[in-house]
PDB file of N, CA and C in Angstrom:
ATOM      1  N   UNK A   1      58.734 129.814 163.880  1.00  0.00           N
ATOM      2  CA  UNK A   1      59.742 130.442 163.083  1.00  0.00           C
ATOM      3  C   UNK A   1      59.226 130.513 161.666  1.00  0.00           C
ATOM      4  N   UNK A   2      59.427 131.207 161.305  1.00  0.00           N
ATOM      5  CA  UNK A   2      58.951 131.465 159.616  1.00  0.00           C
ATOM      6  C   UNK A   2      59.674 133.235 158.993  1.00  0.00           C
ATOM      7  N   UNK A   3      59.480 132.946 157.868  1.00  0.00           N
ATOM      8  CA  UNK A   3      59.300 134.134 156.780  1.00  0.00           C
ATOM      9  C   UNK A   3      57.889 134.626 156.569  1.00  0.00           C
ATOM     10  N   UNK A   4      57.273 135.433 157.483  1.00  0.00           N
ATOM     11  CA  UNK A   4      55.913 135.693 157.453  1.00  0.00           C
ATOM     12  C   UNK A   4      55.690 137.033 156.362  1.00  0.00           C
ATOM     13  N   UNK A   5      57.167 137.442 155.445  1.00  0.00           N
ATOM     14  CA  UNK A   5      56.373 138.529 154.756  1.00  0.00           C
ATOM     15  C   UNK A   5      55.028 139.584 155.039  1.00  0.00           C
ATOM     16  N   UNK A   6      55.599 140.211 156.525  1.00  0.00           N
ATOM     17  CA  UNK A   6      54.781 140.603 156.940  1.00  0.00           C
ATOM     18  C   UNK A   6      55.858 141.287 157.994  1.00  0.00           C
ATOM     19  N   UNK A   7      55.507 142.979 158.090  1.00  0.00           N
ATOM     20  CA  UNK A   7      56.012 143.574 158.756  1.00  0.00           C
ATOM     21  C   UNK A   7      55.370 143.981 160.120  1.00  0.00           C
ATOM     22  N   UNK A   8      55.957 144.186 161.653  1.00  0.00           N
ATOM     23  CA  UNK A   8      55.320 144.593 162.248  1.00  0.00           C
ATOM     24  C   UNK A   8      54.902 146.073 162.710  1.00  0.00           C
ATOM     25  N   UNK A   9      55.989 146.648 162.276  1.00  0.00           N
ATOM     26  CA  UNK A   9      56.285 148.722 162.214  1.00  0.00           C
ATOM     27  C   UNK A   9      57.072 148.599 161.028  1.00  0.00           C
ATOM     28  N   UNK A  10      56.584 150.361 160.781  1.00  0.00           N
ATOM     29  CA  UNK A  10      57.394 150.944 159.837  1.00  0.00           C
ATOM     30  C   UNK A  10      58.784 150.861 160.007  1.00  0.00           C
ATOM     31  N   UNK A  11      59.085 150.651 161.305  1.00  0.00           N
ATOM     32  CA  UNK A  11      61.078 150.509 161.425  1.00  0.00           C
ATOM     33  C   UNK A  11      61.097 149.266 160.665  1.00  0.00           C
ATOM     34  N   UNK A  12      60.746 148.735 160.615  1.00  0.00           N
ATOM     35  CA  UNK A  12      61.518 147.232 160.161  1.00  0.00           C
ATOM     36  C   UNK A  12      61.001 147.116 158.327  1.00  0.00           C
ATOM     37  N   UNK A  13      60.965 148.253 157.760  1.00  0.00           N
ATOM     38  CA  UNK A  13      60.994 148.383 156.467  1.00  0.00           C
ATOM     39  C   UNK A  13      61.809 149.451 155.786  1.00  0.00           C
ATOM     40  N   UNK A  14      62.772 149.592 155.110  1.00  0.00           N
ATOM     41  CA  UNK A  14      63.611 150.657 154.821  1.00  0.00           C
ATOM     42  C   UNK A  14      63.452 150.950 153.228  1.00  0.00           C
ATOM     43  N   UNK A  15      63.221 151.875 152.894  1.00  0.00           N
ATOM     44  CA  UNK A  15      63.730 151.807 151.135  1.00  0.00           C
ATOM     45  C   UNK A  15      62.504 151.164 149.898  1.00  0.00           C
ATOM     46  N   UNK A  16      61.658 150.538 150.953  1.00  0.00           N
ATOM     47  CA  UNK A  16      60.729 149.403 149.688  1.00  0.00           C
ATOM     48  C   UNK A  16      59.531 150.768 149.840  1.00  0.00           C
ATOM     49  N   UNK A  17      59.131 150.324 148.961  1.00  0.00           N
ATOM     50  CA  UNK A  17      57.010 150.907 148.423  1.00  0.00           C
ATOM     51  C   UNK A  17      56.287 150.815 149.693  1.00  0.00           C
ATOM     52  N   UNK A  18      55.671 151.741 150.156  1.00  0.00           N
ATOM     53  CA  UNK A  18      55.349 151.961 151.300  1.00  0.00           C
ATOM     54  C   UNK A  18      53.589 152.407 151.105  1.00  0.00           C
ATOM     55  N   UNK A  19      52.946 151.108 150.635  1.00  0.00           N
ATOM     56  CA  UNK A  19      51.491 150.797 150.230  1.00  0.00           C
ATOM     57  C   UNK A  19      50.625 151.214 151.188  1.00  0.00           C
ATOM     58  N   UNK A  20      49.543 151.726 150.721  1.00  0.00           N
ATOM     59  CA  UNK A  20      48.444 152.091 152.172  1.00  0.00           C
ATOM     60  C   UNK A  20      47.934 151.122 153.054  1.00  0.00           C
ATOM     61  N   UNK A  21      48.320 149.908 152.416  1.00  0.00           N
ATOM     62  CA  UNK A  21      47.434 148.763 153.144  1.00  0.00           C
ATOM     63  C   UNK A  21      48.583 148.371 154.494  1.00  0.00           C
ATOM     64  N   UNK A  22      50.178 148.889 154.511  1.00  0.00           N
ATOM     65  CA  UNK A  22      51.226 148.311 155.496  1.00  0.00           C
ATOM     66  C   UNK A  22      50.327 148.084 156.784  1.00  0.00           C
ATOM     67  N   UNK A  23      50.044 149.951 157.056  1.00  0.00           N
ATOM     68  CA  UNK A  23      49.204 149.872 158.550  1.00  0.00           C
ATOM     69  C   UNK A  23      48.400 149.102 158.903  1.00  0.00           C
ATOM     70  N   UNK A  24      47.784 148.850 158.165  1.00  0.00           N
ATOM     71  CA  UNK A  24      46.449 147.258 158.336  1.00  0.00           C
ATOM     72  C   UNK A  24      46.822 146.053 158.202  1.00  0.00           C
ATOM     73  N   UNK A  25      48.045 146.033 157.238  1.00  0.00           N
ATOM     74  CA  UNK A  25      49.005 144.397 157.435  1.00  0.00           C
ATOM     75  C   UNK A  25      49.635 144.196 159.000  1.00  0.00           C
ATOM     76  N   UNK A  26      50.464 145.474 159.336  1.00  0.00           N
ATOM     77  CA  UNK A  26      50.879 145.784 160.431  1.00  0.00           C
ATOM     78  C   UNK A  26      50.360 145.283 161.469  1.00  0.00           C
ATOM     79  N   UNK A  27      48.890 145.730 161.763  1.00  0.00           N
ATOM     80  CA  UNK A  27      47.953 145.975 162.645  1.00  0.00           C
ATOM     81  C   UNK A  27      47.418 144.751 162.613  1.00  0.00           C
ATOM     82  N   UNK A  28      47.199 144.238 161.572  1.00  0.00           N
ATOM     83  CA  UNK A  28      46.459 142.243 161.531  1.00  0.00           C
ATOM     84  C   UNK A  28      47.495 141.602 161.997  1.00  0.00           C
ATOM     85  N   UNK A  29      48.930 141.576 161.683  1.00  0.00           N
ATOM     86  CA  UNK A  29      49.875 140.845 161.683  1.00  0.00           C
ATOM     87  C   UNK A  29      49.839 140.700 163.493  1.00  0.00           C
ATOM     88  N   UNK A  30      50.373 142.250 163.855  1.00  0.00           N
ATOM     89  CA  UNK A  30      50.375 142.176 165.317  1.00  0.00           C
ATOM     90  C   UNK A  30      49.380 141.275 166.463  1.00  0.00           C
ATOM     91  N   UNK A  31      48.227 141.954 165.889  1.00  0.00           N
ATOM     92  CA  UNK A  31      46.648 141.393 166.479  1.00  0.00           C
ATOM     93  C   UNK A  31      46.718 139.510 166.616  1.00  0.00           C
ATOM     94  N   UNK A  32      47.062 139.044 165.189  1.00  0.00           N
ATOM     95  CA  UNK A  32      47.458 137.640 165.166  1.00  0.00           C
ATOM     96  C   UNK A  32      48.270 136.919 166.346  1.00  0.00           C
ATOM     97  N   UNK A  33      49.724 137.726 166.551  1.00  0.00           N
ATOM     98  CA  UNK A  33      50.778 137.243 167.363  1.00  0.00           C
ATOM     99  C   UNK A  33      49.967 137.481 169.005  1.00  0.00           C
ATOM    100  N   UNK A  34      49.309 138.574 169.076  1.00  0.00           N
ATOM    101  CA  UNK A  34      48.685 138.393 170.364  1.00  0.00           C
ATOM    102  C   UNK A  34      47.678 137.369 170.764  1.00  0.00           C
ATOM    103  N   UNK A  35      46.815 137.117 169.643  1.00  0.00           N
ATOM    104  CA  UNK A  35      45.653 135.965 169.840  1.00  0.00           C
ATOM    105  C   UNK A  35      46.441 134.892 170.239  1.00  0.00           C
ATOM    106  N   UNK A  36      47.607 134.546 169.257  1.00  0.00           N
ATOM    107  CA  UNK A  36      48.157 133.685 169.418  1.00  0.00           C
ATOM    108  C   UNK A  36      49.095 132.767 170.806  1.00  0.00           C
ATOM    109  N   UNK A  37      49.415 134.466 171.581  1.00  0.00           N
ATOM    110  CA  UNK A  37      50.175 134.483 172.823  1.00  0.00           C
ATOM    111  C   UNK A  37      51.302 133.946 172.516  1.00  0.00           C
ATOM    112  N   UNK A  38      51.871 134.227 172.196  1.00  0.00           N
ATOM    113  CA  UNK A  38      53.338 134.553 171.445  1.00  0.00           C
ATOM    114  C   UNK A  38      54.054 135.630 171.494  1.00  0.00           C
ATOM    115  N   UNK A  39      55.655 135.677 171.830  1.00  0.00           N
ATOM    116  CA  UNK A  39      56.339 136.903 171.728  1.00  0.00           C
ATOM    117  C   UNK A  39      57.346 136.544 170.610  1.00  0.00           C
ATOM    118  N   UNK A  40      58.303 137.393 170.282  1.00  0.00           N
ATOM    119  CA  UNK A  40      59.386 137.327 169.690  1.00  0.00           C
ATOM    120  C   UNK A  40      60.666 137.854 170.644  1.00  0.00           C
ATOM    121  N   UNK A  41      61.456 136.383 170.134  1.00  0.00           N
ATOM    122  CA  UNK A  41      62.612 136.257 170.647  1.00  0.00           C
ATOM    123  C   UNK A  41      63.787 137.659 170.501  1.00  0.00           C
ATOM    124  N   UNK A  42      64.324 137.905 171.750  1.00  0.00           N
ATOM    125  CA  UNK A  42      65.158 139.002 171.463  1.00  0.00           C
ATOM    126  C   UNK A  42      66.143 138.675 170.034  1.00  0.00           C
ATOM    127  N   UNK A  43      66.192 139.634 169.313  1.00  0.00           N
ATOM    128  CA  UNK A  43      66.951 140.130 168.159  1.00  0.00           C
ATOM    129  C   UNK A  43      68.311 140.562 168.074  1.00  0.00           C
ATOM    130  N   UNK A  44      69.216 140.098 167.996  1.00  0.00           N
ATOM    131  CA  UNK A  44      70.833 140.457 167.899  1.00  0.00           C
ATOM    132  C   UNK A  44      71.075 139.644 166.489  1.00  0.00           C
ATOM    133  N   UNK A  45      72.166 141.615 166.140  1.00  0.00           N
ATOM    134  CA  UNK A  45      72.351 141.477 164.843  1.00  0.00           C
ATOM    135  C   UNK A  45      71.997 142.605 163.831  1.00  0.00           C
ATOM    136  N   UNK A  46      71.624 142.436 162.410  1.00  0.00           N
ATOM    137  CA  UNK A  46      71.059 143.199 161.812  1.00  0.00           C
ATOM    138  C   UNK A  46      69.776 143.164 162.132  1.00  0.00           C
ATOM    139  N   UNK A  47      69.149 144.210 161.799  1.00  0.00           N
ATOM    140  CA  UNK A  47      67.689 143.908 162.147  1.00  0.00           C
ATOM    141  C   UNK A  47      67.059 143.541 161.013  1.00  0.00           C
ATOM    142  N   UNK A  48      67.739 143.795 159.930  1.00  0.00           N
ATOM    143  CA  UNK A  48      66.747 143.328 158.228  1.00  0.00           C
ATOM    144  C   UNK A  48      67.165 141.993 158.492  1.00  0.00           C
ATOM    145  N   UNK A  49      66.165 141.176 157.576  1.00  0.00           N
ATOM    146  CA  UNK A  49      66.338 139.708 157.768  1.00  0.00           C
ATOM    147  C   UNK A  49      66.579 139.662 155.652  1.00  0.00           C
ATOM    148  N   UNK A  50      66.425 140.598 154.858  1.00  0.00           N
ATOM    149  CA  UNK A  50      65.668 140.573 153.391  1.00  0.00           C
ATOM    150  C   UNK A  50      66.667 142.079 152.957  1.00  0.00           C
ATOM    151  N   UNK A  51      67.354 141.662 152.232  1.00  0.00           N
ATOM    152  CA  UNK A  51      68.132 143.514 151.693  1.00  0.00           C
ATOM    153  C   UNK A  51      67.973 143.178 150.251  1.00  0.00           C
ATOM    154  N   UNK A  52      67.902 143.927 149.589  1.00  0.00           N
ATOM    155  CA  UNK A  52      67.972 143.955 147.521  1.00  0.00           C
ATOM    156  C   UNK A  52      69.141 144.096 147.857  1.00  0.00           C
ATOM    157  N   UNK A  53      69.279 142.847 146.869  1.00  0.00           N
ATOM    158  CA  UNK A  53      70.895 143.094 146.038  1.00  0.00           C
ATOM    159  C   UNK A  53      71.617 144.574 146.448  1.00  0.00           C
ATOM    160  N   UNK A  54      71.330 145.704 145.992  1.00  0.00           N
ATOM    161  CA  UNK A  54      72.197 146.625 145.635  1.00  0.00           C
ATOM    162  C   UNK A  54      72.243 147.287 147.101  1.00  0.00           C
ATOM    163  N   UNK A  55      70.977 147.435 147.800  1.00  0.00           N
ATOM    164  CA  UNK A  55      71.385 148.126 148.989  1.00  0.00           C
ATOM    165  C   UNK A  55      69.872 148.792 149.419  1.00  0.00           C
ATOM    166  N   UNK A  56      69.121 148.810 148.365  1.00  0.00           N
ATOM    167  CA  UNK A  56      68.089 150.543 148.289  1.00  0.00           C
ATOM    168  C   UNK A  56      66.850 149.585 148.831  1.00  0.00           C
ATOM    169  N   UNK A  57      66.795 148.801 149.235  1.00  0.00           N
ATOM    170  CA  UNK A  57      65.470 148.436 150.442  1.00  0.00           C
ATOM    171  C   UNK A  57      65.972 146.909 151.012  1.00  0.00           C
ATOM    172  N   UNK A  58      65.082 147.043 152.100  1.00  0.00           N
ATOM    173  CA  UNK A  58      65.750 146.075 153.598  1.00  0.00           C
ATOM    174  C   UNK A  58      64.741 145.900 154.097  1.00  0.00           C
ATOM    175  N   UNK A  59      64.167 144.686 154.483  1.00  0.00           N
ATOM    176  CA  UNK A  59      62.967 144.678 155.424  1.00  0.00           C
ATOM    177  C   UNK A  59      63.606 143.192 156.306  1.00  0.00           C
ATOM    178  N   UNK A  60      62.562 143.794 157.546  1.00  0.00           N
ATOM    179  CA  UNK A  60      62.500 142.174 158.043  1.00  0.00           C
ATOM    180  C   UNK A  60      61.262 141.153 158.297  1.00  0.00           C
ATOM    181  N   UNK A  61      61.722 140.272 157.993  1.00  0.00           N
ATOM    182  CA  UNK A  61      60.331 139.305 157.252  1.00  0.00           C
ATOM    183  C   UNK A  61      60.645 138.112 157.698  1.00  0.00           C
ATOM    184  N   UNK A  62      61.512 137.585 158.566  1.00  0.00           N
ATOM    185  CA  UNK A  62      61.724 135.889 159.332  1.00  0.00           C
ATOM    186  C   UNK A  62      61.761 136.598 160.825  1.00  0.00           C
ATOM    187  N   UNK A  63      61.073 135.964 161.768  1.00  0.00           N
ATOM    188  CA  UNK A  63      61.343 136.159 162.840  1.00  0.00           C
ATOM    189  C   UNK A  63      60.571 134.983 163.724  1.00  0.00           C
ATOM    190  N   UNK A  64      61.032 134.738 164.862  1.00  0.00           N
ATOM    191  CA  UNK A  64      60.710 133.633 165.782  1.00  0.00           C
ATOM    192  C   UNK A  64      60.202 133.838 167.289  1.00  0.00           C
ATOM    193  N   UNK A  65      58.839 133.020 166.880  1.00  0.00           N
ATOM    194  CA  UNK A  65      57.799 133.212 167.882  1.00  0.00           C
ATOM    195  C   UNK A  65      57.649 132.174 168.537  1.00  0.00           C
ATOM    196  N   UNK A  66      57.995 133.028 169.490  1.00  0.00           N
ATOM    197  CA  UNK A  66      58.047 131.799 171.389  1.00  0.00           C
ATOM    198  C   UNK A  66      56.555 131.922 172.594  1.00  0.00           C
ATOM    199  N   UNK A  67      56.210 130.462 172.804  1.00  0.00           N
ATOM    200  CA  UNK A  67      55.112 131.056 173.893  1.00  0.00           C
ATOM    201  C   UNK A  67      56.078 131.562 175.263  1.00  0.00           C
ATOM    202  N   UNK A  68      55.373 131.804 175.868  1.00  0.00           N
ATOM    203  CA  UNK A  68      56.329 132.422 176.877  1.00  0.00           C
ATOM    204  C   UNK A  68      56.996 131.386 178.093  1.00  0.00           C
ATOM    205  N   UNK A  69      55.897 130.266 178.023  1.00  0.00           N
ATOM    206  CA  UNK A  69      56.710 129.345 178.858  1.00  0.00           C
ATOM    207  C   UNK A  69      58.263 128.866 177.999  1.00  0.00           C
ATOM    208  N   UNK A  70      58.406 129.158 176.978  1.00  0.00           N
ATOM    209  CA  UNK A  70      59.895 128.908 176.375  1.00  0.00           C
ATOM    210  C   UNK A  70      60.733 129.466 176.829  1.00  0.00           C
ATOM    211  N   UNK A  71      60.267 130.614 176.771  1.00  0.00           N
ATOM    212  CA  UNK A  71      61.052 132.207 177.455  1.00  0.00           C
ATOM    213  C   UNK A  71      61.413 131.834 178.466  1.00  0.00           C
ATOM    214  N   UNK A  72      60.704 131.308 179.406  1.00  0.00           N
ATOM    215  CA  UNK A  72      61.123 131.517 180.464  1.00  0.00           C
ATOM    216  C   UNK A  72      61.988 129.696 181.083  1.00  0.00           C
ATOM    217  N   UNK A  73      61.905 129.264 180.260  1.00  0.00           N
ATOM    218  CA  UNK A  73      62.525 128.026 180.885  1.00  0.00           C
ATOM    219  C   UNK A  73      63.922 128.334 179.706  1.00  0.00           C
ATOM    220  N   UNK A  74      63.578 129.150 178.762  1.00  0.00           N
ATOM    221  CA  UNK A  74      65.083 129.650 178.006  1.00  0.00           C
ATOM    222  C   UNK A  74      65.421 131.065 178.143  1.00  0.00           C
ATOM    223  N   UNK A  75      65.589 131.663 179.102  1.00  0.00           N
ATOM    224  CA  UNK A  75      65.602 133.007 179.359  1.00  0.00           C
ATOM    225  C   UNK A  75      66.634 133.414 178.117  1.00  0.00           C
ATOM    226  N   UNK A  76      67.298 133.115 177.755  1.00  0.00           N
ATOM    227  CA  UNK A  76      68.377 132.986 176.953  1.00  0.00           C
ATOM    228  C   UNK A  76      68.402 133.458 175.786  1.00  0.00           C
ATOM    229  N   UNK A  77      67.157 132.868 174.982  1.00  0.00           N
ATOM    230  CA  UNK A  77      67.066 132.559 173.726  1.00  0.00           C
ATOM    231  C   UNK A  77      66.837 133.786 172.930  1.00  0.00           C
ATOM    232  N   UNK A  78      67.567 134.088 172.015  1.00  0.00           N
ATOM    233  CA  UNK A  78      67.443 134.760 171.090  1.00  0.00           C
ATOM    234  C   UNK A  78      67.613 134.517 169.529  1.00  0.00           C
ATOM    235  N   UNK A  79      67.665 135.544 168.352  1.00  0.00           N
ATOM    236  CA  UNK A  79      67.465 135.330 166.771  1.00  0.00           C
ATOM    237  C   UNK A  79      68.541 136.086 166.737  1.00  0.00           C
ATOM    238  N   UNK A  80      68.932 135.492 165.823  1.00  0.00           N
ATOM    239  CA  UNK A  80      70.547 136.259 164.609  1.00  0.00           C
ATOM    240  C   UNK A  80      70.136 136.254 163.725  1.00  0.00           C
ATOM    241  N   UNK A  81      70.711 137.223 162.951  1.00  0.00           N
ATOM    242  CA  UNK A  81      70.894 137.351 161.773  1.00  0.00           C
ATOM    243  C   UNK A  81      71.717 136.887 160.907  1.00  0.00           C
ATOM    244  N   UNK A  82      72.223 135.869 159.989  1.00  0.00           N
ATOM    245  CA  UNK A  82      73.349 135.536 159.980  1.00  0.00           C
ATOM    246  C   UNK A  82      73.714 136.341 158.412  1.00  0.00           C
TER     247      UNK A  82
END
Protein backbone atom coordinates (compact mmCIF):
# COMPACT_ATOMS: atom_id res chain seq x y z
CA UNK A 1 0.00 0.00 0.00
CA UNK A 2 1.48 3.34 -0.57
CA UNK A 3 1.20 6.85 -2.27
CA UNK A 4 3.47 5.94 -5.16
CA UNK A 5 2.99 9.39 -6.99
CA UNK A 6 3.01 7.63 -9.91
CA UNK A 7 0.34 7.12 -12.42
CA UNK A 8 -0.51 4.04 -14.28
CA UNK A 9 -2.72 5.53 -17.57
CA UNK A 10 -3.68 8.65 -18.66
CA UNK A 11 -7.31 7.87 -17.08
CA UNK A 12 -6.20 8.16 -13.73
CA UNK A 13 -4.93 11.81 -14.26
CA UNK A 14 -7.47 14.61 -14.92
CA UNK A 15 -6.77 18.40 -15.19
CA UNK A 16 -2.84 18.34 -13.98
CA UNK A 17 0.36 19.13 -16.59
CA UNK A 18 0.56 16.41 -18.75
CA UNK A 19 4.71 16.18 -19.07
CA UNK A 20 6.35 14.08 -21.83
CA UNK A 21 8.04 11.95 -19.45
CA UNK A 22 4.07 10.49 -17.96
CA UNK A 23 4.35 7.68 -20.77
CA UNK A 24 7.73 6.47 -19.50
CA UNK A 25 6.71 7.02 -15.74
CA UNK A 26 3.62 5.08 -16.79
CA UNK A 27 5.44 2.43 -18.57
CA UNK A 28 8.36 2.00 -15.63
CA UNK A 29 5.74 2.21 -13.03
CA UNK A 30 3.69 -0.65 -14.71
CA UNK A 31 6.87 -2.80 -15.74
CA UNK A 32 7.83 -2.53 -11.81
CA UNK A 33 4.31 -3.94 -10.53
CA UNK A 34 4.81 -6.84 -12.98
CA UNK A 35 8.47 -7.77 -11.94
CA UNK A 36 7.15 -7.50 -8.80
CA UNK A 37 3.99 -9.96 -9.36
CA UNK A 38 1.61 -7.95 -7.87
CA UNK A 39 -1.92 -6.83 -8.81
CA UNK A 40 -4.10 -4.13 -7.57
CA UNK A 41 -6.92 -4.61 -5.49
CA UNK A 42 -10.35 -3.97 -7.07
CA UNK A 43 -11.24 -0.17 -6.72
CA UNK A 44 -14.71 1.04 -5.39
CA UNK A 45 -15.41 4.53 -5.10
CA UNK A 46 -13.85 7.56 -6.58
CA UNK A 47 -11.21 6.71 -8.64
CA UNK A 48 -8.92 9.95 -7.75
CA UNK A 49 -7.21 9.20 -4.59
CA UNK A 50 -5.49 13.36 -4.80
CA UNK A 51 -8.10 16.38 -6.10
CA UNK A 52 -6.75 20.34 -5.76
CA UNK A 53 -8.58 22.11 -3.53
CA UNK A 54 -10.78 23.84 -6.08
CA UNK A 55 -11.64 21.00 -8.39
CA UNK A 56 -9.29 21.64 -11.75
CA UNK A 57 -6.97 18.42 -11.34
CA UNK A 58 -7.45 14.84 -9.72
CA UNK A 59 -5.11 12.11 -9.95
CA UNK A 60 -4.71 8.82 -8.40
CA UNK A 61 -1.58 8.20 -6.57
CA UNK A 62 -2.35 5.56 -3.35
CA UNK A 63 -3.24 2.30 -4.42
CA UNK A 64 -2.79 -1.32 -2.98
CA UNK A 65 -0.75 -4.05 -4.18
CA UNK A 66 -1.63 -7.67 -3.49
CA UNK A 67 0.41 -10.88 -4.50
CA UNK A 68 -2.09 -12.96 -5.80
CA UNK A 69 -2.04 -15.63 -3.28
CA UNK A 70 -3.92 -12.75 -1.12
CA UNK A 71 -6.39 -12.49 -3.81
CA UNK A 72 -7.19 -15.47 -3.74
CA UNK A 73 -7.41 -16.60 -0.13
CA UNK A 74 -9.29 -12.87 0.00
CA UNK A 75 -11.30 -12.99 -3.05
CA UNK A 76 -12.98 -10.15 -1.44
CA UNK A 77 -10.63 -7.58 -0.97
CA UNK A 78 -10.84 -4.39 -2.28
CA UNK A 79 -9.66 -0.21 -1.95
CA UNK A 80 -12.00 2.77 -1.12
CA UNK A 81 -11.75 5.80 -1.41
CA UNK A 82 -12.75 7.47 1.55
Amino acid sequence: MGDFNSIRNSTERFGACHRGLEDYGSREFNEWIKELEVEEAPWVGSKFTWVRPNGSARNKLDRFLLSPEWLSKWPGSAQYTL
